[in-house]
N, C-alpha and C. Protein backbone atom coordinates (compact mmCIF):
# COMPACT_ATOMS: atom_id res chain seq x y z
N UNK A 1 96.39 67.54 60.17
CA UNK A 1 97.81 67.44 59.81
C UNK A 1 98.44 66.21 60.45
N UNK A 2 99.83 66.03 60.12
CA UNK A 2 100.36 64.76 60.87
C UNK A 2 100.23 63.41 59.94
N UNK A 3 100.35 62.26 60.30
CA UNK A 3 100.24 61.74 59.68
C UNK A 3 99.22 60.29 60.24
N UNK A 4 98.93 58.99 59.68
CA UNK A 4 97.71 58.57 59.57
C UNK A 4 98.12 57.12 61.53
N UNK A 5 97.40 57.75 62.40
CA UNK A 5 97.97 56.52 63.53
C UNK A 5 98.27 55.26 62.95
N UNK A 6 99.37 54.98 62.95
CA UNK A 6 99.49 53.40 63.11
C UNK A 6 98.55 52.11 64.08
N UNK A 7 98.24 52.88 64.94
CA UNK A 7 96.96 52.74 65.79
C UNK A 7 96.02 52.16 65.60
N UNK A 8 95.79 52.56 64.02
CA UNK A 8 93.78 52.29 63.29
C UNK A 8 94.17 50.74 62.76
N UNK A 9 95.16 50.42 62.99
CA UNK A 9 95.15 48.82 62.56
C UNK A 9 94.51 48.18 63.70
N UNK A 10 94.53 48.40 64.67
CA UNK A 10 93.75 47.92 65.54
C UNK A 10 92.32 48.03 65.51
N UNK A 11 91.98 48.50 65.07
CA UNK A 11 90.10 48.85 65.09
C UNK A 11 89.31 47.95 64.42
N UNK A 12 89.58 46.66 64.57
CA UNK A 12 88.94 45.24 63.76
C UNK A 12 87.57 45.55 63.25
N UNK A 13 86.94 46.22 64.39
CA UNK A 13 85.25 46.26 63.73
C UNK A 13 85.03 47.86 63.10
N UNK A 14 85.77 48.18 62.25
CA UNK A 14 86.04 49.37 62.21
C UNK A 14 85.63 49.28 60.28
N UNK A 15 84.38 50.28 60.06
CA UNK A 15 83.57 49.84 58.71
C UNK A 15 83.98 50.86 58.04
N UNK A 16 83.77 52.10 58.30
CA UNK A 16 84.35 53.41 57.02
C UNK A 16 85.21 53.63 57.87
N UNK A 17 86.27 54.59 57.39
CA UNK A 17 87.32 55.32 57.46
C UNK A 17 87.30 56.67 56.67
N UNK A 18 86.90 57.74 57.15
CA UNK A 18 87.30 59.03 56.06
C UNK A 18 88.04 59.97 56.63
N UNK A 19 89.28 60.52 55.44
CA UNK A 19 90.01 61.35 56.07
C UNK A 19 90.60 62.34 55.36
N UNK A 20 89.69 62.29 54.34
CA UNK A 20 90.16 63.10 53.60
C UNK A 20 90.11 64.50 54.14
N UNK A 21 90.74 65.16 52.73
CA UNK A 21 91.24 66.57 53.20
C UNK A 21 91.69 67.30 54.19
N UNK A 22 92.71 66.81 54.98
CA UNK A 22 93.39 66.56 56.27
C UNK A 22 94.65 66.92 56.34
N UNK A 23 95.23 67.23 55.21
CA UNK A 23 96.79 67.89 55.27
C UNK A 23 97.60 66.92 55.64
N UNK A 24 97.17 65.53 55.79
CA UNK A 24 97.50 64.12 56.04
C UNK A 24 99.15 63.86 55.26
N UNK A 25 99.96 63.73 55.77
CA UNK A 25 101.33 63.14 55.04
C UNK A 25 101.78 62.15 55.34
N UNK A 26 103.02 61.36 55.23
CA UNK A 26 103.58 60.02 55.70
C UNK A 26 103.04 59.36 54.30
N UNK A 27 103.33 57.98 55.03
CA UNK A 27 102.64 56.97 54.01
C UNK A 27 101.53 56.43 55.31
N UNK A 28 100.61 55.04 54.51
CA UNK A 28 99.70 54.46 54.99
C UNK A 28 99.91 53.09 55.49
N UNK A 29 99.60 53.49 56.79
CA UNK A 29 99.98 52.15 57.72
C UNK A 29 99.55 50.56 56.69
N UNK A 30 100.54 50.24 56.53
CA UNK A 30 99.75 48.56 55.85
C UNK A 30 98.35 48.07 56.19
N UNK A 31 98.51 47.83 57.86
CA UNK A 31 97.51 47.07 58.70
C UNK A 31 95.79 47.51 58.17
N UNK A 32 96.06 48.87 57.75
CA UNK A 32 94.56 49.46 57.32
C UNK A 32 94.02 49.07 56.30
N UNK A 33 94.88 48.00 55.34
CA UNK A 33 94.15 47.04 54.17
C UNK A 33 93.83 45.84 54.47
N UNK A 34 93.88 45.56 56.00
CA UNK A 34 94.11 44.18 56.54
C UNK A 34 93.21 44.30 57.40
N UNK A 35 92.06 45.07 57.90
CA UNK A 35 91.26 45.30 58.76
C UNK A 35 90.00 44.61 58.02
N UNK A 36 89.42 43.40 58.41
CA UNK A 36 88.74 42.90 58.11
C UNK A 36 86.91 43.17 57.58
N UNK A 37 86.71 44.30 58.59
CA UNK A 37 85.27 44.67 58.46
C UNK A 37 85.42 46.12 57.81
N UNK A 38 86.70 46.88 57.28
CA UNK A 38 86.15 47.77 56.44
C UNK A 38 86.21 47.74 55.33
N UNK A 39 84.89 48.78 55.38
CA UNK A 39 84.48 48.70 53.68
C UNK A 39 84.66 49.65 52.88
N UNK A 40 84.81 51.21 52.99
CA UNK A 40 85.26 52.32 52.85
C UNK A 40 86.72 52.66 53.54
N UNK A 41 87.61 53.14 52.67
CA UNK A 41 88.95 54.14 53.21
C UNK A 41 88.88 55.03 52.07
N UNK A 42 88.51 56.28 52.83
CA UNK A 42 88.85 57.64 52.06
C UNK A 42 89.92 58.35 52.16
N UNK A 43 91.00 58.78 51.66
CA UNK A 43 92.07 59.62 52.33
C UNK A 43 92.22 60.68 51.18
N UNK A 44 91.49 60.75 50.41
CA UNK A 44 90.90 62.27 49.31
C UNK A 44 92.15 63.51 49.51
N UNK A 45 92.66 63.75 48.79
CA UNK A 45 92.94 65.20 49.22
C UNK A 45 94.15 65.29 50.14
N UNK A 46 94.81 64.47 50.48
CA UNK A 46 95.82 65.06 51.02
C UNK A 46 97.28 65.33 50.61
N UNK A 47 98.30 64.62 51.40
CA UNK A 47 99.57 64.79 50.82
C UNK A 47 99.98 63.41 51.20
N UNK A 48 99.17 62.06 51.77
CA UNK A 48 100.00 61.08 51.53
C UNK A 48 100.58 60.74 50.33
N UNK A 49 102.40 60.15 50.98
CA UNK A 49 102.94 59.70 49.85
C UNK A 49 103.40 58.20 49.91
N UNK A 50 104.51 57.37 49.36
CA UNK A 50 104.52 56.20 49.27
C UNK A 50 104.11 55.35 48.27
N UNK A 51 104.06 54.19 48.23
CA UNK A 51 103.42 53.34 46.83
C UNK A 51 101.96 52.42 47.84
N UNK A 52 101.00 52.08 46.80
CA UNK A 52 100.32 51.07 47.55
C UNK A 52 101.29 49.61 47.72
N UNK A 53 100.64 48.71 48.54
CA UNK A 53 101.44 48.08 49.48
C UNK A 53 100.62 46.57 48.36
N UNK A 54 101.61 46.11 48.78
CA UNK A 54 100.83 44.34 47.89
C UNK A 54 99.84 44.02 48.70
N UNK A 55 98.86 43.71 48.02
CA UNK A 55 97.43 42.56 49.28
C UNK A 55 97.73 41.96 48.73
N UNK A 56 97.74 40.67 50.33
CA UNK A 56 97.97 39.43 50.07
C UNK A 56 96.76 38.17 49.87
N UNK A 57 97.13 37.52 49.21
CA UNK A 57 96.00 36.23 48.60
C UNK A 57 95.00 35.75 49.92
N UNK A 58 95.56 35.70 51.09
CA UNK A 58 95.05 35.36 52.25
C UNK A 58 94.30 35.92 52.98
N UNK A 59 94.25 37.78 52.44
CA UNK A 59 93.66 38.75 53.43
C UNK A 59 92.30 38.53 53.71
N UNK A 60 91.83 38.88 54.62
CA UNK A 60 90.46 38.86 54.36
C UNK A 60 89.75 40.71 54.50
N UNK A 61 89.56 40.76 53.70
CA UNK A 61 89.00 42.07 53.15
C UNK A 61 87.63 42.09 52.48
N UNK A 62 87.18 42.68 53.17
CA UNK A 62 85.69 43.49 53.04
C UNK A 62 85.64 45.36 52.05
N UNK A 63 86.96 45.55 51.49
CA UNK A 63 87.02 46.54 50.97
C UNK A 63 86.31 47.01 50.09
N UNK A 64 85.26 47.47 49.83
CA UNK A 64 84.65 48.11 48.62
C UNK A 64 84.92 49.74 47.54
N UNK A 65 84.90 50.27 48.78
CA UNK A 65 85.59 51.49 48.39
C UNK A 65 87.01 52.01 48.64
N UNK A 66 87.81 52.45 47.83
CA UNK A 66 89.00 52.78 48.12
C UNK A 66 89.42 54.06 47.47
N UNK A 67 89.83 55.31 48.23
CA UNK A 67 89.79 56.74 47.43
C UNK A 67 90.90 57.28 48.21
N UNK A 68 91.89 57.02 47.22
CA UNK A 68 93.10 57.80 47.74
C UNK A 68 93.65 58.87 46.57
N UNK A 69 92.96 59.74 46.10
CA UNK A 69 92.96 60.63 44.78
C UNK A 69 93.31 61.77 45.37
N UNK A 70 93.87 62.65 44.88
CA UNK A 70 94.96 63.80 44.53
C UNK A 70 95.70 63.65 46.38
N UNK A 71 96.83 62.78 46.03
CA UNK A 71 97.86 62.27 46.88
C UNK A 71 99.28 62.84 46.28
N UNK A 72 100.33 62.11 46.74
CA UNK A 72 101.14 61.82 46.13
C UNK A 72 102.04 60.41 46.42
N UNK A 73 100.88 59.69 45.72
CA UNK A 73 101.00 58.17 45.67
C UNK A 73 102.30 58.33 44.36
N UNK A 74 103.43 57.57 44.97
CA UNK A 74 104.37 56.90 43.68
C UNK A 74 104.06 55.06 43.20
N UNK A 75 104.78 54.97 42.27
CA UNK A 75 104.82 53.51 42.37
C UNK A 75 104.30 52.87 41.23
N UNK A 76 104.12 51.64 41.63
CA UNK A 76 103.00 51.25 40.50
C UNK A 76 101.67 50.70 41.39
N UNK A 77 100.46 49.88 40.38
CA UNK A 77 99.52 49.46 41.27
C UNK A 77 99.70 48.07 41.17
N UNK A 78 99.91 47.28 42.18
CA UNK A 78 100.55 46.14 42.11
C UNK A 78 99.24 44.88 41.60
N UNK A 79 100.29 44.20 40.90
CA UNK A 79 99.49 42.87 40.39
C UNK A 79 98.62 42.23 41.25
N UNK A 80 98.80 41.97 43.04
CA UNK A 80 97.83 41.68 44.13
C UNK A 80 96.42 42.33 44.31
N UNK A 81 96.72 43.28 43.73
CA UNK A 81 95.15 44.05 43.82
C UNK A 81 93.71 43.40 43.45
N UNK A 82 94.04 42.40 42.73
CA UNK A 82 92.52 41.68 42.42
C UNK A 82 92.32 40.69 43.63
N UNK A 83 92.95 40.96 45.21
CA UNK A 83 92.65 40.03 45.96
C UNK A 83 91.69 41.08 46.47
N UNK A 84 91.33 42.33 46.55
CA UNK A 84 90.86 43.07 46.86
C UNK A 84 89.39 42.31 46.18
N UNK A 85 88.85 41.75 46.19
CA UNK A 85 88.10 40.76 45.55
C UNK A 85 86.52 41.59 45.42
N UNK A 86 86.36 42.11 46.33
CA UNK A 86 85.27 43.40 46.55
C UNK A 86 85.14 44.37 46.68
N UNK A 87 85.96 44.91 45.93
CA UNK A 87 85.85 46.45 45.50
C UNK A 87 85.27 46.95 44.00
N UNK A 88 84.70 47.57 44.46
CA UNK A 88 83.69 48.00 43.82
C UNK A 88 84.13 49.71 43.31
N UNK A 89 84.80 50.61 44.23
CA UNK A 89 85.23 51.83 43.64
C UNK A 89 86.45 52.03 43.66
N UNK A 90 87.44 52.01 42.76
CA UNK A 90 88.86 52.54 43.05
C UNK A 90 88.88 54.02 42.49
N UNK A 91 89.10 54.67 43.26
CA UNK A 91 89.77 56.23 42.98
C UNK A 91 91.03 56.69 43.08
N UNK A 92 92.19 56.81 42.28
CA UNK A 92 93.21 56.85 42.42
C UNK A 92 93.86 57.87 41.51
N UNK A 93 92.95 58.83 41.24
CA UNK A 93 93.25 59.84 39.97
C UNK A 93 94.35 60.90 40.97
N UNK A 94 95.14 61.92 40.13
CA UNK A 94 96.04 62.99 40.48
C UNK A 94 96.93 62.56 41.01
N UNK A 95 97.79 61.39 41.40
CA UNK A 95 98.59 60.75 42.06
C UNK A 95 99.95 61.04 40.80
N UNK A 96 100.98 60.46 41.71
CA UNK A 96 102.40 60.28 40.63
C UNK A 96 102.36 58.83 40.43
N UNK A 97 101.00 57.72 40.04
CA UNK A 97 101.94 56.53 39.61
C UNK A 97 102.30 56.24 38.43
N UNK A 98 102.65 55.58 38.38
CA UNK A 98 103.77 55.43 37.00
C UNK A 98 103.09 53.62 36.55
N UNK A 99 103.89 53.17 35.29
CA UNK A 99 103.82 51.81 35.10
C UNK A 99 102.66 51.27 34.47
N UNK A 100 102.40 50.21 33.91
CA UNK A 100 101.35 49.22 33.39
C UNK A 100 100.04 49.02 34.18
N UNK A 101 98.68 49.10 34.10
CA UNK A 101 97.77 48.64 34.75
C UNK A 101 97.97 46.92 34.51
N UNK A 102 97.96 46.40 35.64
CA UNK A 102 97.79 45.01 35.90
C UNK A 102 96.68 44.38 35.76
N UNK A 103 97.04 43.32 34.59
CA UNK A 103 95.65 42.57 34.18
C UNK A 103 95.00 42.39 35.24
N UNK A 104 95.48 41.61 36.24
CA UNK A 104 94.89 41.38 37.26
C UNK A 104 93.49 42.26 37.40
N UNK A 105 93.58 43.48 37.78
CA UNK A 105 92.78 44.54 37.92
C UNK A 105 91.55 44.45 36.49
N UNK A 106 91.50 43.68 36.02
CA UNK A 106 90.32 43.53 35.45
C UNK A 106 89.93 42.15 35.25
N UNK A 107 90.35 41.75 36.00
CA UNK A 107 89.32 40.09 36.69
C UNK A 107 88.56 40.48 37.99
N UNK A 108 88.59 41.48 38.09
CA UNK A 108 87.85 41.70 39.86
C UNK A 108 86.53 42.27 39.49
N UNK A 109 85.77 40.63 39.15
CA UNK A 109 84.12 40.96 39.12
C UNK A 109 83.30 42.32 39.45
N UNK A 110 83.42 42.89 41.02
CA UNK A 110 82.83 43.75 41.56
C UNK A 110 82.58 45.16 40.86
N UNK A 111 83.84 45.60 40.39
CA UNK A 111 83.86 46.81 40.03
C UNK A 111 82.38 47.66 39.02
N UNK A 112 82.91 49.12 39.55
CA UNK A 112 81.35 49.65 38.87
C UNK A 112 82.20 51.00 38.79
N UNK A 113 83.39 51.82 39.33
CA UNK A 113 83.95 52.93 38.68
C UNK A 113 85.65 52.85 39.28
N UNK A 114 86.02 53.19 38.11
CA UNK A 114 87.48 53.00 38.19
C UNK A 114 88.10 54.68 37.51
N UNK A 115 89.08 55.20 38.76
CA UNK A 115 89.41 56.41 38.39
C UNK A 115 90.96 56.61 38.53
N UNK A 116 91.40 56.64 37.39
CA UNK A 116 93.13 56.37 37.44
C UNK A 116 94.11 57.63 37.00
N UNK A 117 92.72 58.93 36.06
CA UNK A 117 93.09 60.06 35.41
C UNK A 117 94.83 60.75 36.07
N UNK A 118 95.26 61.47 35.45
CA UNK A 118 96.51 62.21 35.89
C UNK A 118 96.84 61.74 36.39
N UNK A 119 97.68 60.44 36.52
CA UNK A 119 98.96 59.83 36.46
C UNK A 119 99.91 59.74 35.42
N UNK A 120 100.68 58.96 35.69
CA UNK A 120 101.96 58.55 34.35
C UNK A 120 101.68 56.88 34.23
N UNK A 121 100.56 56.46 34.02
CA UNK A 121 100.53 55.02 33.60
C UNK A 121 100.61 54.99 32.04
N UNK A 122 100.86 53.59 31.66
CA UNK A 122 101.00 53.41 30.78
C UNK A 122 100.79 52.13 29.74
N UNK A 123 101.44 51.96 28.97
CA UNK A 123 101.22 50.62 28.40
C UNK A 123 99.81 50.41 27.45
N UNK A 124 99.19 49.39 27.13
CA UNK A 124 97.91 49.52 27.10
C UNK A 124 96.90 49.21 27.90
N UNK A 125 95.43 49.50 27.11
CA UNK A 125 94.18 49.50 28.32
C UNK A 125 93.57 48.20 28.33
N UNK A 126 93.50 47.21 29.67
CA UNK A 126 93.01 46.18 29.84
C UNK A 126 91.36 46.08 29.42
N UNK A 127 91.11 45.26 28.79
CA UNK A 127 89.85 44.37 28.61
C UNK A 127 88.54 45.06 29.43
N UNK A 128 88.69 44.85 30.35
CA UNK A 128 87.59 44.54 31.87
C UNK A 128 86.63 43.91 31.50
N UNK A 129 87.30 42.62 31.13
CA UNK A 129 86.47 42.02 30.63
C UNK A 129 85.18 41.57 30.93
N UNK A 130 85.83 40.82 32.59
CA UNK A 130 85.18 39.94 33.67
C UNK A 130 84.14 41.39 34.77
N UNK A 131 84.37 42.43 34.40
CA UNK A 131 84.11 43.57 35.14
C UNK A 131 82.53 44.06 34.60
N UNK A 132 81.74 42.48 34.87
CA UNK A 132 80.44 43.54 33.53
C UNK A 132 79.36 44.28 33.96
N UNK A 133 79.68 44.56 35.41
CA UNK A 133 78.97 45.82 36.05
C UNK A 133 79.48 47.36 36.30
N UNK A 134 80.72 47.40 35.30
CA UNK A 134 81.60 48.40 35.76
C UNK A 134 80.66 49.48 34.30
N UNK A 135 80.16 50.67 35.34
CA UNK A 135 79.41 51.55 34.64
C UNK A 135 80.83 53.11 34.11
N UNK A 136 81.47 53.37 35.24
CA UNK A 136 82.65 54.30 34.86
C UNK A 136 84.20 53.80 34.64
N UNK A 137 84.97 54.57 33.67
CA UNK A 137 86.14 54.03 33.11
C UNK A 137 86.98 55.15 33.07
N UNK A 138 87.76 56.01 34.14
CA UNK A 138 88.56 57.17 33.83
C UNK A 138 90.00 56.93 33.77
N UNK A 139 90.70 57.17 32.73
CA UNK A 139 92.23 56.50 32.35
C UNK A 139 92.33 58.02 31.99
N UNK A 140 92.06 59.36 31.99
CA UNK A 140 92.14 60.53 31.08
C UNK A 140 93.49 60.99 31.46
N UNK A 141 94.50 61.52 30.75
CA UNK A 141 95.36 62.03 31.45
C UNK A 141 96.47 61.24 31.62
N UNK A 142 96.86 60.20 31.02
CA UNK A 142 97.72 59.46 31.44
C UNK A 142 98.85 59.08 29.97
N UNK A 143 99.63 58.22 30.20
CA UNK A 143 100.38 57.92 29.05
C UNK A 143 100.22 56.70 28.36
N UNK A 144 98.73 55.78 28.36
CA UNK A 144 98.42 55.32 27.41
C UNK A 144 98.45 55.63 25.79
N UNK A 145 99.21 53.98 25.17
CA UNK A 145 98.88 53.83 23.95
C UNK A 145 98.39 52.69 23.59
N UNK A 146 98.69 52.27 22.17
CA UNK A 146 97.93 50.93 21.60
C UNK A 146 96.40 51.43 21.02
N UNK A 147 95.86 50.22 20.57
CA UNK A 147 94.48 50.57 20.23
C UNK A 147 93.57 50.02 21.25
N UNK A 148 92.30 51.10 20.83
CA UNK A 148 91.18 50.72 22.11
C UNK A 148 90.48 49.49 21.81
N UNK A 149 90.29 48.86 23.32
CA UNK A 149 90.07 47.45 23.26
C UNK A 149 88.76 47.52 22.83
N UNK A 150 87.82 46.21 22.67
CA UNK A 150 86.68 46.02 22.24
C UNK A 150 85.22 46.57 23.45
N UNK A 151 85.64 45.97 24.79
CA UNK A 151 84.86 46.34 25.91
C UNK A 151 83.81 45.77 25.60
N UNK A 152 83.67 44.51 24.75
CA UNK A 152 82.25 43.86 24.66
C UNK A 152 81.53 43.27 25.04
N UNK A 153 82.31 43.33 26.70
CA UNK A 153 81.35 42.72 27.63
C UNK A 153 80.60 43.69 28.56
N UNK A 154 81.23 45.07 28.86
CA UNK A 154 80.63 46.06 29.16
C UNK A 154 79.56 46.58 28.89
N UNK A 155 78.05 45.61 28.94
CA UNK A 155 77.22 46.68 28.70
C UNK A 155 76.20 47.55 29.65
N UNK A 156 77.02 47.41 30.89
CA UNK A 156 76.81 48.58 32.08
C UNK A 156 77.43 49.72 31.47
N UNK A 157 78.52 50.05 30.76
CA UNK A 157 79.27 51.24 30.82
C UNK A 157 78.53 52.00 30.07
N UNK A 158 78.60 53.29 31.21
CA UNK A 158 77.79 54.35 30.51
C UNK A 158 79.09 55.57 29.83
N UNK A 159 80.29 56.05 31.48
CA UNK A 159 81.04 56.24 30.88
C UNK A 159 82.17 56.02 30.97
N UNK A 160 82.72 56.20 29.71
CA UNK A 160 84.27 56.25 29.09
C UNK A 160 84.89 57.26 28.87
N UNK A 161 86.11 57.48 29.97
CA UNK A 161 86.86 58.83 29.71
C UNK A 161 88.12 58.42 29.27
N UNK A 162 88.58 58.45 27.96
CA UNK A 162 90.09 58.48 27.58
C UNK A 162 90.65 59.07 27.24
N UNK A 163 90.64 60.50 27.41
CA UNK A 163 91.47 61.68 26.42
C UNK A 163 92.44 62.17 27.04
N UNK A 164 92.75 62.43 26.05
CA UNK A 164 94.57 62.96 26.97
C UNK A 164 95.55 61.96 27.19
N UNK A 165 95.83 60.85 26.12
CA UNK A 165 96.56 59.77 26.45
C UNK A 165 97.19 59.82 24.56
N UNK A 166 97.94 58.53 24.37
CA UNK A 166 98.45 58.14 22.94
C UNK A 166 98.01 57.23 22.36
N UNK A 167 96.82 56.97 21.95
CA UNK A 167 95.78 56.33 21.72
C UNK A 167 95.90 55.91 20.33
N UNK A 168 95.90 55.40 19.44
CA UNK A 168 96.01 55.17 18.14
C UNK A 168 94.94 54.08 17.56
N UNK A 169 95.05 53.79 16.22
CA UNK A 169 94.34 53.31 15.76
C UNK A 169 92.31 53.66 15.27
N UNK A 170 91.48 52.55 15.27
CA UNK A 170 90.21 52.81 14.98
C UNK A 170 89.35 52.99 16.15
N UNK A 171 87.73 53.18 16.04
CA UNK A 171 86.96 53.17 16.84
C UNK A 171 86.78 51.94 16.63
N UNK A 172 86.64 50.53 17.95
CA UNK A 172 86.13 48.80 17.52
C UNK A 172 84.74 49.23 17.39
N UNK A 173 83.82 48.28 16.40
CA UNK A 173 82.99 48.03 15.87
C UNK A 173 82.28 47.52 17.27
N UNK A 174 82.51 47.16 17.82
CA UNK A 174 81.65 46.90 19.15
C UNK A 174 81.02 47.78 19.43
N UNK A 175 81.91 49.17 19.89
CA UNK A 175 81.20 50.23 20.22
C UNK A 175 79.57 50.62 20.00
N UNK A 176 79.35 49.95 19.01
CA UNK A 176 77.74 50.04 18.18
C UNK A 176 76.62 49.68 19.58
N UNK A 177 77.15 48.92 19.79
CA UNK A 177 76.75 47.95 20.90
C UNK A 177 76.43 48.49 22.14
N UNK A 178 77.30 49.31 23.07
CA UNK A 178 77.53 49.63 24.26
C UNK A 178 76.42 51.05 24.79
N UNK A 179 76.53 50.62 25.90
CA UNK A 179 75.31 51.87 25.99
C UNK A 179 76.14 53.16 26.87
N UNK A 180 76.97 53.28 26.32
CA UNK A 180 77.48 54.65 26.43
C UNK A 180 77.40 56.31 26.66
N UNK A 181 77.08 56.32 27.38
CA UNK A 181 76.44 58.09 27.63
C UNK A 181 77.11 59.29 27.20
N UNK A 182 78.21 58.91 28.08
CA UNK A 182 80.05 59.66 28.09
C UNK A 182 80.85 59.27 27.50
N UNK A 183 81.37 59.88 26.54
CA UNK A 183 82.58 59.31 25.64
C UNK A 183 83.44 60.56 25.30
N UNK A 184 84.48 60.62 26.04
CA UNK A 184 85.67 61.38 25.53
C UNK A 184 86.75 60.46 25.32
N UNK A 185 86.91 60.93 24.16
CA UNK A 185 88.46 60.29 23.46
C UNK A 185 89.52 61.36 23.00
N UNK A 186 89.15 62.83 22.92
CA UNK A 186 90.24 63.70 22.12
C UNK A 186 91.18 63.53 23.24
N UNK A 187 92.17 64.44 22.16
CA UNK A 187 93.34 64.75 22.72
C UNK A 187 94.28 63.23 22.59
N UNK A 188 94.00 62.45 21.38
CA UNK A 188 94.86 60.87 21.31
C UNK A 188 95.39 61.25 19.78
N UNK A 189 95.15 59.83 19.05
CA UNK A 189 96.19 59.48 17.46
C UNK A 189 94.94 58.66 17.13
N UNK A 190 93.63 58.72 17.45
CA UNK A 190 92.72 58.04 16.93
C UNK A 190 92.36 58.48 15.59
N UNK A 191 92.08 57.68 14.60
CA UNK A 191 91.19 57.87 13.18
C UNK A 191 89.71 57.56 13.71
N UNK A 192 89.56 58.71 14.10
CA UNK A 192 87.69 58.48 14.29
C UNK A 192 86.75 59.03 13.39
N UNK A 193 87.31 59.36 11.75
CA UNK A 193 86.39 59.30 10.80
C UNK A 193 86.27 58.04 10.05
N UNK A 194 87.31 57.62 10.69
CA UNK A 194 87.38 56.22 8.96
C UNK A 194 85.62 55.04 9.79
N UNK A 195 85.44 54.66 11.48
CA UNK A 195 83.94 54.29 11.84
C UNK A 195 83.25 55.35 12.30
N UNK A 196 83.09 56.44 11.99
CA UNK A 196 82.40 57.51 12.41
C UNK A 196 80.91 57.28 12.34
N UNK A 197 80.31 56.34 11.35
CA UNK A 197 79.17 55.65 11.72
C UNK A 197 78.31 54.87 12.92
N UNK A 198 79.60 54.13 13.94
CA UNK A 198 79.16 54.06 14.73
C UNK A 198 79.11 54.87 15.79
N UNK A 199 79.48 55.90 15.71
CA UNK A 199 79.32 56.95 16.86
C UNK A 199 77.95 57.60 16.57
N UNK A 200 77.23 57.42 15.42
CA UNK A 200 75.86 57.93 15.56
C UNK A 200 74.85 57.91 15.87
């Protein structure tokens, strides 16, 4: 219980961090995205609240993993996030954020699973383009619309979770392509008989 020391900004050589399921509240000291040698922060499961904080262009961050899922994160996820330059897992599902995913967030080479489910985001779904090791894609649950992008550089992705959003339009013809394992799309405004061919 309690909330997260302001303290742990000090711990320079300091590599994981886990804390989840901790009854954890407050918000999250800044300094703990600014700690140079870690590579893991888990805070899973609790009741932190607050927005994430901007990273700055200068930081030097070793971050790979980042799991702050069923919180009560507000906010949006800010456009700085692709300084996070090495991260590789974002988990950020069950939170309250709200707002546009930032292109930004899909120029960040590293990535391999991205989990954003049950929020209130919105707008449409970025490219990932530059992301062509990113094997998981969870947006489920959220207030996406527009049509689904091509993803034709993705051919790590195995899966794709989009259901439960306002999804419209066709299945892209790319899809043929992708090596896909997992694919949920119900629960949208998709016409997925008019290419129902390539789903076979």
């Amino acid at each position: 219980t309690g909330t997260i020391p302001k303290s742990f900004e000090n711990l320079k050589n300091l590599k994981t961090l886990q804390l989840s399921n901790n009854l954890l509240s407050g918000s999250i000291p800044e300094g703990i995205f600014k700690l140079p040698s870690l590579k893991k922060f888990d805070c899973t499961g609790n009741k932190i609240s607050g927005s994430l904080p901007e990273f700055n262009e200068n930081m030097e961050t070793s971050l790979e993993s980042l799991q702050l899922s069923m919180n009560r994160l507000t906010g949006t996820i800010p456009e700085s996030i692709n300084n996070l330059n090495k991260l590789k897992y974002l988990m950020l599902y069950s939170n309250y954020l709200i707002g546009t995913l930032p292109d930004s967030l899909s120029t960040i080479k590293t990535l391999v699973s991205v989990s954003l489910s049950s929020n209130r985001l919105s707008g449409t779904i970025p490219t990932f383009k530059s992301s062509r090791g990113l094997w998981k894609l969870d947006l489920s649950s959220n207030l996406f619309s527009g049509t689904l992008p091509n993803f034709d550089t993705l051919y790590s992705l195995k899966e794709l979770i989009l259901n439960s959003n306002k999804i419209i339009g066709d299945i892209p013809n790319s899809f043929e392509y992708l090596n896909i394992e997992k694919l949920h799309l119900f629960d949208n405004e998709l016409d997925i008989s008019k290419n129902a061919t390539i789903l076979k």
